[in-house]
PDB file of N, CA and C in Angstrom:
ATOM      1  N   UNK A   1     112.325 109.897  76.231  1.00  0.00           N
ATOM      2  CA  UNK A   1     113.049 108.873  75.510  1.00  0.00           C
ATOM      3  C   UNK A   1     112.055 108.072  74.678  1.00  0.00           C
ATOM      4  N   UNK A   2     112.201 107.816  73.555  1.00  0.00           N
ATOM      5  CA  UNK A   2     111.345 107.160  72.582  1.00  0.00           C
ATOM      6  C   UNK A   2     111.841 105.861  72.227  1.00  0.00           C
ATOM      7  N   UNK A   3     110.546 104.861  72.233  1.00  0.00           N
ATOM      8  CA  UNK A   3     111.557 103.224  71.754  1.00  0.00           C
ATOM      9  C   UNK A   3     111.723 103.437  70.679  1.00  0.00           C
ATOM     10  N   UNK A   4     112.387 102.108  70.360  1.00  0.00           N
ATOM     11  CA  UNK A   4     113.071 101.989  69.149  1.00  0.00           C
ATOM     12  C   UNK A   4     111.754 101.265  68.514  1.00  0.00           C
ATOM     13  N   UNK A   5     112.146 101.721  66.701  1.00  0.00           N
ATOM     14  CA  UNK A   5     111.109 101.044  65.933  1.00  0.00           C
ATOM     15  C   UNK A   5     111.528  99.412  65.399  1.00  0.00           C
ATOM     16  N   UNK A   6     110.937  98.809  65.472  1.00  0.00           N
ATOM     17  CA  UNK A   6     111.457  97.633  65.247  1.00  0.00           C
ATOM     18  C   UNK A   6     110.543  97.513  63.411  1.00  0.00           C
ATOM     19  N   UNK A   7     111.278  96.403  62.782  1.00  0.00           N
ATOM     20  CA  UNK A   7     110.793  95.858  61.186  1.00  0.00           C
ATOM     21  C   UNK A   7     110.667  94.811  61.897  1.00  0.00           C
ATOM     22  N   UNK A   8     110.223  93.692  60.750  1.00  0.00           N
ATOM     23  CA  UNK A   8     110.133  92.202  60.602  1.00  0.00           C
ATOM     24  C   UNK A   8     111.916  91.808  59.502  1.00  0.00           C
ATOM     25  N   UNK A   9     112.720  90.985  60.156  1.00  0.00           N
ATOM     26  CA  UNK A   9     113.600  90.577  59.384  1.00  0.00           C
ATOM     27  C   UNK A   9     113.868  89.067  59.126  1.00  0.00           C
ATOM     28  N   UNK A  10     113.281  88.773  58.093  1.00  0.00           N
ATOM     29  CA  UNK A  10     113.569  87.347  57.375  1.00  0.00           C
ATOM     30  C   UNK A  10     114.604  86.800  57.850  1.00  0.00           C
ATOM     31  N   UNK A  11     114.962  85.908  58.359  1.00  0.00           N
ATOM     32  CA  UNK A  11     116.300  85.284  58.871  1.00  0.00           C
ATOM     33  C   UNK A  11     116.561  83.640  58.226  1.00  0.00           C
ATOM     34  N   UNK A  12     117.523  83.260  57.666  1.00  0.00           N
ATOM     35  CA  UNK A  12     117.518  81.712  57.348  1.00  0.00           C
ATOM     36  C   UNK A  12     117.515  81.152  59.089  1.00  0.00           C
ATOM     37  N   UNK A  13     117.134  79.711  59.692  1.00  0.00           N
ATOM     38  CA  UNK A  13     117.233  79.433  60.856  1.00  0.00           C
ATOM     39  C   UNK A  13     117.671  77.745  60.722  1.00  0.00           C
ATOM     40  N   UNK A  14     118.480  77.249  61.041  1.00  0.00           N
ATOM     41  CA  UNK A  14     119.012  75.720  61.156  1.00  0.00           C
ATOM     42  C   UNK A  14     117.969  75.314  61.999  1.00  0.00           C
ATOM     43  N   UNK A  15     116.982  73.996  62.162  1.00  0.00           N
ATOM     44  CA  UNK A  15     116.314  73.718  63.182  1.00  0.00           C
ATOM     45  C   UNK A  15     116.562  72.300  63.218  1.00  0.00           C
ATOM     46  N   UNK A  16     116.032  71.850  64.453  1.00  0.00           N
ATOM     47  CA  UNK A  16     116.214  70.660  65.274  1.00  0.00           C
ATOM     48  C   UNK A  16     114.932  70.060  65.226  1.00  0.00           C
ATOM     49  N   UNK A  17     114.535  69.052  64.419  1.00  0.00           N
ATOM     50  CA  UNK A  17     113.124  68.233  65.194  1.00  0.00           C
ATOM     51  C   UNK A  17     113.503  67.606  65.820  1.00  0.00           C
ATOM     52  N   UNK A  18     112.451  67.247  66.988  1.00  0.00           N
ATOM     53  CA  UNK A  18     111.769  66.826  67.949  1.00  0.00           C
ATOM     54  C   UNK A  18     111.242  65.671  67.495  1.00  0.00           C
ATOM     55  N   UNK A  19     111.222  64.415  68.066  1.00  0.00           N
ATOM     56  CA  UNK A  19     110.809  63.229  67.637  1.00  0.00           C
ATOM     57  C   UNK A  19     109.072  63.291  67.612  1.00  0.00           C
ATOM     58  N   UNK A  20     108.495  64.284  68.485  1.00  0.00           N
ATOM     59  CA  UNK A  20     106.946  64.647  68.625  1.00  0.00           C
ATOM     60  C   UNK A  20     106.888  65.907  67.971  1.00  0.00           C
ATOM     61  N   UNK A  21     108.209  65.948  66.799  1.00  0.00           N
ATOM     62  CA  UNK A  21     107.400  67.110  65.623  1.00  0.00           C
ATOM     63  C   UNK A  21     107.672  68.641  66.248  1.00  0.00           C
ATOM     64  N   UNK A  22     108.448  68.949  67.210  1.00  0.00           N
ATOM     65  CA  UNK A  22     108.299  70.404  67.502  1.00  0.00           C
ATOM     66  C   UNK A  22     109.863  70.575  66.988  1.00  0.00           C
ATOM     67  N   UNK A  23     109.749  71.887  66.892  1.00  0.00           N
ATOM     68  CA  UNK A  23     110.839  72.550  65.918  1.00  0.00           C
ATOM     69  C   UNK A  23     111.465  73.154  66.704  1.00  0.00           C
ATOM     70  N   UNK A  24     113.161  73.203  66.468  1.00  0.00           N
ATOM     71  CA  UNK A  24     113.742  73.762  68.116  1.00  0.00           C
ATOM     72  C   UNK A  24     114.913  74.615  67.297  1.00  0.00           C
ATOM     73  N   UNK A  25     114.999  75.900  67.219  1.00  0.00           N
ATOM     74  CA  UNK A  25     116.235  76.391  66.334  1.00  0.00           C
ATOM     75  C   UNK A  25     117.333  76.557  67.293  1.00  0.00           C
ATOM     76  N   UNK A  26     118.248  75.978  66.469  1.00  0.00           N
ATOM     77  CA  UNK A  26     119.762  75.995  66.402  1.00  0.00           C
ATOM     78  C   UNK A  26     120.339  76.827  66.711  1.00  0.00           C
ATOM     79  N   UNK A  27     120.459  77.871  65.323  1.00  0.00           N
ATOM     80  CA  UNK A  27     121.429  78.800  64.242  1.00  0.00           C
ATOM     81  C   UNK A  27     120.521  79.278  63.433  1.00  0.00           C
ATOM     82  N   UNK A  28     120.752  80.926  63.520  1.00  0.00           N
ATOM     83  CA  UNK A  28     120.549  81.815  63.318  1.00  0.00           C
ATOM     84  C   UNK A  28     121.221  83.151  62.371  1.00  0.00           C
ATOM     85  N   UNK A  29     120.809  82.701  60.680  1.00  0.00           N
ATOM     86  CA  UNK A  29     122.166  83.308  60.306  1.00  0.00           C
ATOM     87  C   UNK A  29     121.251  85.097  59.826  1.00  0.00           C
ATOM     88  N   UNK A  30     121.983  85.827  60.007  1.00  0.00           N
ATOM     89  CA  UNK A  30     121.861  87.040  59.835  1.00  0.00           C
ATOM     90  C   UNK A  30     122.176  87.095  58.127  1.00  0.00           C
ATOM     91  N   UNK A  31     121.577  89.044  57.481  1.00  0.00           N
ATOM     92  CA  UNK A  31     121.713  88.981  55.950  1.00  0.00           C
ATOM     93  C   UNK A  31     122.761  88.904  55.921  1.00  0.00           C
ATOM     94  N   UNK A  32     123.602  89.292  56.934  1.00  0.00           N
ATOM     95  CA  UNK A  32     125.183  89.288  56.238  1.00  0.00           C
ATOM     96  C   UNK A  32     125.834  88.079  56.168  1.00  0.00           C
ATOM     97  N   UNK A  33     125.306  86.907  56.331  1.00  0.00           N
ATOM     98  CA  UNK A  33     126.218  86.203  56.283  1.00  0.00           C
ATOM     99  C   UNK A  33     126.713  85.322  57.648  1.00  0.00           C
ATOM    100  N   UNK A  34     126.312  86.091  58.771  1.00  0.00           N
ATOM    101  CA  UNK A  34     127.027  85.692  60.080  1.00  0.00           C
ATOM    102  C   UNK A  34     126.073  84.999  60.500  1.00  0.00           C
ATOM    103  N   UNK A  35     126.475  84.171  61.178  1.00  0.00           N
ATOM    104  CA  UNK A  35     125.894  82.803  62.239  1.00  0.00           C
ATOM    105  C   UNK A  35     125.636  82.626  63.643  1.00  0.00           C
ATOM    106  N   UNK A  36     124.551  83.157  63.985  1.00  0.00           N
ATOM    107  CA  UNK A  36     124.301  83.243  65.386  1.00  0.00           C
ATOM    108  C   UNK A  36     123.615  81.357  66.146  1.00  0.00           C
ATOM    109  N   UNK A  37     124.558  81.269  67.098  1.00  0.00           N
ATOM    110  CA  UNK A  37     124.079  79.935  67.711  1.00  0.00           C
ATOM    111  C   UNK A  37     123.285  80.430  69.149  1.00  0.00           C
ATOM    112  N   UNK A  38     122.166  79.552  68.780  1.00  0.00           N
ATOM    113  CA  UNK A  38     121.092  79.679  70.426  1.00  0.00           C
ATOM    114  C   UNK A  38     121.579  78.812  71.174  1.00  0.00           C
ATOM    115  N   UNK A  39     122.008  79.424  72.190  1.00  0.00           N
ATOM    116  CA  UNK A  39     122.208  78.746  73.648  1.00  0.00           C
ATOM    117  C   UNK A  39     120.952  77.993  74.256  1.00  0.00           C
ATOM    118  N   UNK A  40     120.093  78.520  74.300  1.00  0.00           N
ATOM    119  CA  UNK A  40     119.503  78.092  75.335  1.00  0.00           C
ATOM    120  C   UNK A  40     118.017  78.730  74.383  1.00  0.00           C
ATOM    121  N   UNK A  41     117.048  77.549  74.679  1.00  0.00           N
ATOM    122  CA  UNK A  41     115.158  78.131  74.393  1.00  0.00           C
ATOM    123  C   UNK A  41     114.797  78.536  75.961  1.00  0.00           C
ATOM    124  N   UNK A  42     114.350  79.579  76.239  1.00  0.00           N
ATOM    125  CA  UNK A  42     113.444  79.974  77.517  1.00  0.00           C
ATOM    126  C   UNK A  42     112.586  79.931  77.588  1.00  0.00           C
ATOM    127  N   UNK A  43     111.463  79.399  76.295  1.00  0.00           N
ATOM    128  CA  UNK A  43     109.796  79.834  75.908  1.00  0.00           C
ATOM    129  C   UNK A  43     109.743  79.973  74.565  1.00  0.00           C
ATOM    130  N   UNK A  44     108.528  78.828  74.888  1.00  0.00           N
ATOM    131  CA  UNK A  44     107.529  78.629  73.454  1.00  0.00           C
ATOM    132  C   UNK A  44     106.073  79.066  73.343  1.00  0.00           C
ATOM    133  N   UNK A  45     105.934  79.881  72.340  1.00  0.00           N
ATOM    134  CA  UNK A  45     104.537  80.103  72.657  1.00  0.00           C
ATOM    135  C   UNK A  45     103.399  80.476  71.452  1.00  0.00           C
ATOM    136  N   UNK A  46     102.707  80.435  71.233  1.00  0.00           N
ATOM    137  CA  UNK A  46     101.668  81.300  69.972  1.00  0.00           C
ATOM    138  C   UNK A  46     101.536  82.685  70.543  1.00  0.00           C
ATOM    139  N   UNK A  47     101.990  83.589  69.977  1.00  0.00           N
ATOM    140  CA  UNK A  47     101.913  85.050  70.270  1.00  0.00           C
ATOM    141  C   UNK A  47     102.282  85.833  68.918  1.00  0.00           C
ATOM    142  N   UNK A  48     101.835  87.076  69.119  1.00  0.00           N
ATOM    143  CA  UNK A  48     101.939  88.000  67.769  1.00  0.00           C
ATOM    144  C   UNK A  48     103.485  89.287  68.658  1.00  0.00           C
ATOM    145  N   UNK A  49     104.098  89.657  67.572  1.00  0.00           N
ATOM    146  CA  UNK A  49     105.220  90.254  67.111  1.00  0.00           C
ATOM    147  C   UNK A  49     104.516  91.477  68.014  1.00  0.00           C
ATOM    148  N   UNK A  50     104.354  92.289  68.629  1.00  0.00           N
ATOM    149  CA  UNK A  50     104.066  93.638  68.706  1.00  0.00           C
ATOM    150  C   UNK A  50     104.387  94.823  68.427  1.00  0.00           C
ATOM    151  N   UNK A  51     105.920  94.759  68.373  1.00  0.00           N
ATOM    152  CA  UNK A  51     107.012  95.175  68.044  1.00  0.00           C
ATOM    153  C   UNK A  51     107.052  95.545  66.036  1.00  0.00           C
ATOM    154  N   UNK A  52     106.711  94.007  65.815  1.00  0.00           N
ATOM    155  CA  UNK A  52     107.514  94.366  64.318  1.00  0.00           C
ATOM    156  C   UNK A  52     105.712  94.103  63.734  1.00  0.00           C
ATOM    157  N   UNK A  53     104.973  93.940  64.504  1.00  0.00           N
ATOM    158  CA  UNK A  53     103.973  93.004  63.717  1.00  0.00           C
ATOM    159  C   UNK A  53     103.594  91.823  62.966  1.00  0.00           C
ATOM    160  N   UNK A  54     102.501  91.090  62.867  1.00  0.00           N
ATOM    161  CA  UNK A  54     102.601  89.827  62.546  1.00  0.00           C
ATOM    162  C   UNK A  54     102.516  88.378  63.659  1.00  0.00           C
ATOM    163  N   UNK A  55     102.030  87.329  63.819  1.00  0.00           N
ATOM    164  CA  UNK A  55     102.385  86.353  64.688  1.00  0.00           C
ATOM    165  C   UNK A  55     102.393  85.066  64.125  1.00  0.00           C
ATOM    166  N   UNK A  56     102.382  83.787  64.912  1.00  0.00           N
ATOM    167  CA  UNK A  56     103.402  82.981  64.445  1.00  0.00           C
ATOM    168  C   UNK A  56     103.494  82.329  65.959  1.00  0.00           C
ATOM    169  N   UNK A  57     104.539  81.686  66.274  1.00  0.00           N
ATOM    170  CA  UNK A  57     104.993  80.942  67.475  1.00  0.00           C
ATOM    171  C   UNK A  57     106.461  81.748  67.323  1.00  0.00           C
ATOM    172  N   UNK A  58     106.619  82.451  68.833  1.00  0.00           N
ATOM    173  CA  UNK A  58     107.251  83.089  69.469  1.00  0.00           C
ATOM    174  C   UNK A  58     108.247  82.103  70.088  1.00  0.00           C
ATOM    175  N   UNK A  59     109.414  82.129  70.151  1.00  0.00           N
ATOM    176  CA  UNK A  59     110.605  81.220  70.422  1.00  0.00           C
ATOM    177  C   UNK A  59     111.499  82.723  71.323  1.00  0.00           C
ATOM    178  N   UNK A  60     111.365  82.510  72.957  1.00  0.00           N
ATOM    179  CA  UNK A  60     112.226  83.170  73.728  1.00  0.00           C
ATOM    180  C   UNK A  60     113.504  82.635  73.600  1.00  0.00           C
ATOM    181  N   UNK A  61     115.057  82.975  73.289  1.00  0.00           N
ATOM    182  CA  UNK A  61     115.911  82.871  73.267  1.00  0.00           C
ATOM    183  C   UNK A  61     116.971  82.886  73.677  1.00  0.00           C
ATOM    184  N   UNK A  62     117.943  82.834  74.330  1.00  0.00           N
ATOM    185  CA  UNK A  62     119.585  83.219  74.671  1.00  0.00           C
ATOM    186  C   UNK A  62     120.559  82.704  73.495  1.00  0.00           C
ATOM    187  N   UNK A  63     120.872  83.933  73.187  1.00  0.00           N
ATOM    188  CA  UNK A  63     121.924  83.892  72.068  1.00  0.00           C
ATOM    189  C   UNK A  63     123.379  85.052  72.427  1.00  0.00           C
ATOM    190  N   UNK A  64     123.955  83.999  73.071  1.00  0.00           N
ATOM    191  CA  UNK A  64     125.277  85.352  73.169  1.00  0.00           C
ATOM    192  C   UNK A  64     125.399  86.027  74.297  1.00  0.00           C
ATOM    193  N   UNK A  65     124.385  85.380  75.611  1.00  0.00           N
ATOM    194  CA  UNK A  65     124.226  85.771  76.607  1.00  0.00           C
ATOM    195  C   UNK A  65     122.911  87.012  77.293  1.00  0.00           C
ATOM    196  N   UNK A  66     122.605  87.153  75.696  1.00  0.00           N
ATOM    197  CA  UNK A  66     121.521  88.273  75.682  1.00  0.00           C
ATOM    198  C   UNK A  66     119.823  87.208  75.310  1.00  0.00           C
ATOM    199  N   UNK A  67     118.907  88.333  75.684  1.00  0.00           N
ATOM    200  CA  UNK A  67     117.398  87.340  75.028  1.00  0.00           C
ATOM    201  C   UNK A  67     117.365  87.527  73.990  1.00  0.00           C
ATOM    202  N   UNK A  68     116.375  86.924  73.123  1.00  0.00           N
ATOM    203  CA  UNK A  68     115.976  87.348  71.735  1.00  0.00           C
ATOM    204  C   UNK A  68     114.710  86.622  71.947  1.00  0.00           C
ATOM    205  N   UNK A  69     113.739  87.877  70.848  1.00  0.00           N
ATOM    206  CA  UNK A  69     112.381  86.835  70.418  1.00  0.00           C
ATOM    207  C   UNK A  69     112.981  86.287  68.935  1.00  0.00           C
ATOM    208  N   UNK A  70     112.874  84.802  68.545  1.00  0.00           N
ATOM    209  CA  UNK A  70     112.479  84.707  67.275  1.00  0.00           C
ATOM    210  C   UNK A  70     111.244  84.106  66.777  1.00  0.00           C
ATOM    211  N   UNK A  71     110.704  84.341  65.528  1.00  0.00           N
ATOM    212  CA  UNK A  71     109.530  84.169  65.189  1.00  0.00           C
ATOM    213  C   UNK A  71     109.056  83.372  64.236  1.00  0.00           C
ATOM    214  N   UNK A  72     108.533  82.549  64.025  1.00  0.00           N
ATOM    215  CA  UNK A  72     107.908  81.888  63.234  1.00  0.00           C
ATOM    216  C   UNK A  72     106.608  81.677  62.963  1.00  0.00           C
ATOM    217  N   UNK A  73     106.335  82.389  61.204  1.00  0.00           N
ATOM    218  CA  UNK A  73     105.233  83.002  61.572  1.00  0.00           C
ATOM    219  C   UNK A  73     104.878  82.205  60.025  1.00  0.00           C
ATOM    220  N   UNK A  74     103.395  81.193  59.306  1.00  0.00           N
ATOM    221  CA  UNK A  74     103.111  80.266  58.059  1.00  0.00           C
ATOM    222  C   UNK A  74     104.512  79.860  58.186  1.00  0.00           C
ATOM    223  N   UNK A  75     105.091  79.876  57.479  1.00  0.00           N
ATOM    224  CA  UNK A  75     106.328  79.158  56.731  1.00  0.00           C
ATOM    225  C   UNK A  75     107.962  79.653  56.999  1.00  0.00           C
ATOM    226  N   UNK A  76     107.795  80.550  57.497  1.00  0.00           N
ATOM    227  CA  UNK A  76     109.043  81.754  57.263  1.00  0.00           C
ATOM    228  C   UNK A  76     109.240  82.611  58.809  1.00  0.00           C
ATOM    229  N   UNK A  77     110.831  82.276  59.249  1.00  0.00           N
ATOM    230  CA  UNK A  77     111.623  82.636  60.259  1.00  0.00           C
ATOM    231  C   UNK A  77     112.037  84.228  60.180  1.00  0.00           C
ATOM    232  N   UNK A  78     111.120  84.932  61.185  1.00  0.00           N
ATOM    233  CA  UNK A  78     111.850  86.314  61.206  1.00  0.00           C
ATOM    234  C   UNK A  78     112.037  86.901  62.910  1.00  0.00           C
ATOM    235  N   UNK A  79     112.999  88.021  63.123  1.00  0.00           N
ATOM    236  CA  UNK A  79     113.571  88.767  64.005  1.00  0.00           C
ATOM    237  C   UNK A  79     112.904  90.141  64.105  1.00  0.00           C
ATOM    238  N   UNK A  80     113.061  90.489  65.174  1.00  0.00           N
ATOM    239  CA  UNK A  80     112.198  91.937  65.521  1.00  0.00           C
ATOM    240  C   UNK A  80     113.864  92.915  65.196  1.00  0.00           C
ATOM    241  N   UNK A  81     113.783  93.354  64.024  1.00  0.00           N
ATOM    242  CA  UNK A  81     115.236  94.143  63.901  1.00  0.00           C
ATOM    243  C   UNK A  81     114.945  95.221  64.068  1.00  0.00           C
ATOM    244  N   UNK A  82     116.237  96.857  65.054  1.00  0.00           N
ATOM    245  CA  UNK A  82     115.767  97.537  65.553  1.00  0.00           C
ATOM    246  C   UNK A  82     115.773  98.438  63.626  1.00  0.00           C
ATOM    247  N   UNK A  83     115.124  99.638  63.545  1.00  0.00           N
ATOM    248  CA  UNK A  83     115.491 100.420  62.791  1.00  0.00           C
ATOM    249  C   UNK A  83     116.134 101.504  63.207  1.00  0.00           C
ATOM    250  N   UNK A  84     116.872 102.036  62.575  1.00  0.00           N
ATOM    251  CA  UNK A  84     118.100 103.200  63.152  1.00  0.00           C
ATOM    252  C   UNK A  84     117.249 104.335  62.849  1.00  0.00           C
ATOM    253  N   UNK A  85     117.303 105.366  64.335  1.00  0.00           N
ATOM    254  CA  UNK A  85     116.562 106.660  64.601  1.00  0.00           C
ATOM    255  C   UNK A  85     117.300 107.650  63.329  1.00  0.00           C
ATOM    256  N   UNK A  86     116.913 108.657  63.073  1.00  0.00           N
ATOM    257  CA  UNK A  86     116.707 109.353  61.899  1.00  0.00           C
ATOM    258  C   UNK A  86     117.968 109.919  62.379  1.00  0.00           C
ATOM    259  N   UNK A  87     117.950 110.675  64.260  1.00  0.00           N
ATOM    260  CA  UNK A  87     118.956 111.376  64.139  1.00  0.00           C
ATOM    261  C   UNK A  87     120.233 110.407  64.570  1.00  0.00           C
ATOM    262  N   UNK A  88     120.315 109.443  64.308  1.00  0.00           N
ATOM    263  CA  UNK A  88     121.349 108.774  64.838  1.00  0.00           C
ATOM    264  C   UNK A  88     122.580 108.381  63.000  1.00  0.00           C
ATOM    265  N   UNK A  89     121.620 109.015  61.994  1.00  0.00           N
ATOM    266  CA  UNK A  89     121.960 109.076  60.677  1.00  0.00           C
ATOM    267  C   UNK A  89     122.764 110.311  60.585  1.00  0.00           C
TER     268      UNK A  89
END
């Protein structure tokens, strides 16, 4: 069984400051249009993407009952998105 390949995907992200300046995301909107709300932060951290490559501060997630990493990496909010296997085309 082979993992999945993951990209880097740009995401717009609604965020929350923190009166001591830390950044806490919200909402999470996907390219299409759709609006994902974070339940819950599990973990903050400085770590690199391994997956998609790249690092940034790593934001563990619950969104929808599931985890997510999201990433924030200089200036700009991205997602470890899977890429679709060749034969699954």
């Amino acid at each position: 069984m082979t993992e999945d390949k993951r990209i880097k995907e740009y995401v717009n992200v609604t965020v929350k400051f923190k009166k001591d300046g830390q950044m806490i995301p919200v909402n999470i909107e996907w390219e299409n249009g759709r609006v994902y709300t974070v339940d819950r932060i599990l973990d903050i951290r400085k770590a690199a993407s391994l997956k998609a490559g790249g690092c940034g501060v790593r934001y563990l997630c619950k969104i929808m009952g599931m985890q997510t990493y999201i990433f924030f990496e200089e200036d700009k909010w991205f997602v470890e998105r899977k890429m679709p296997c060749a034969e699954d085309s």
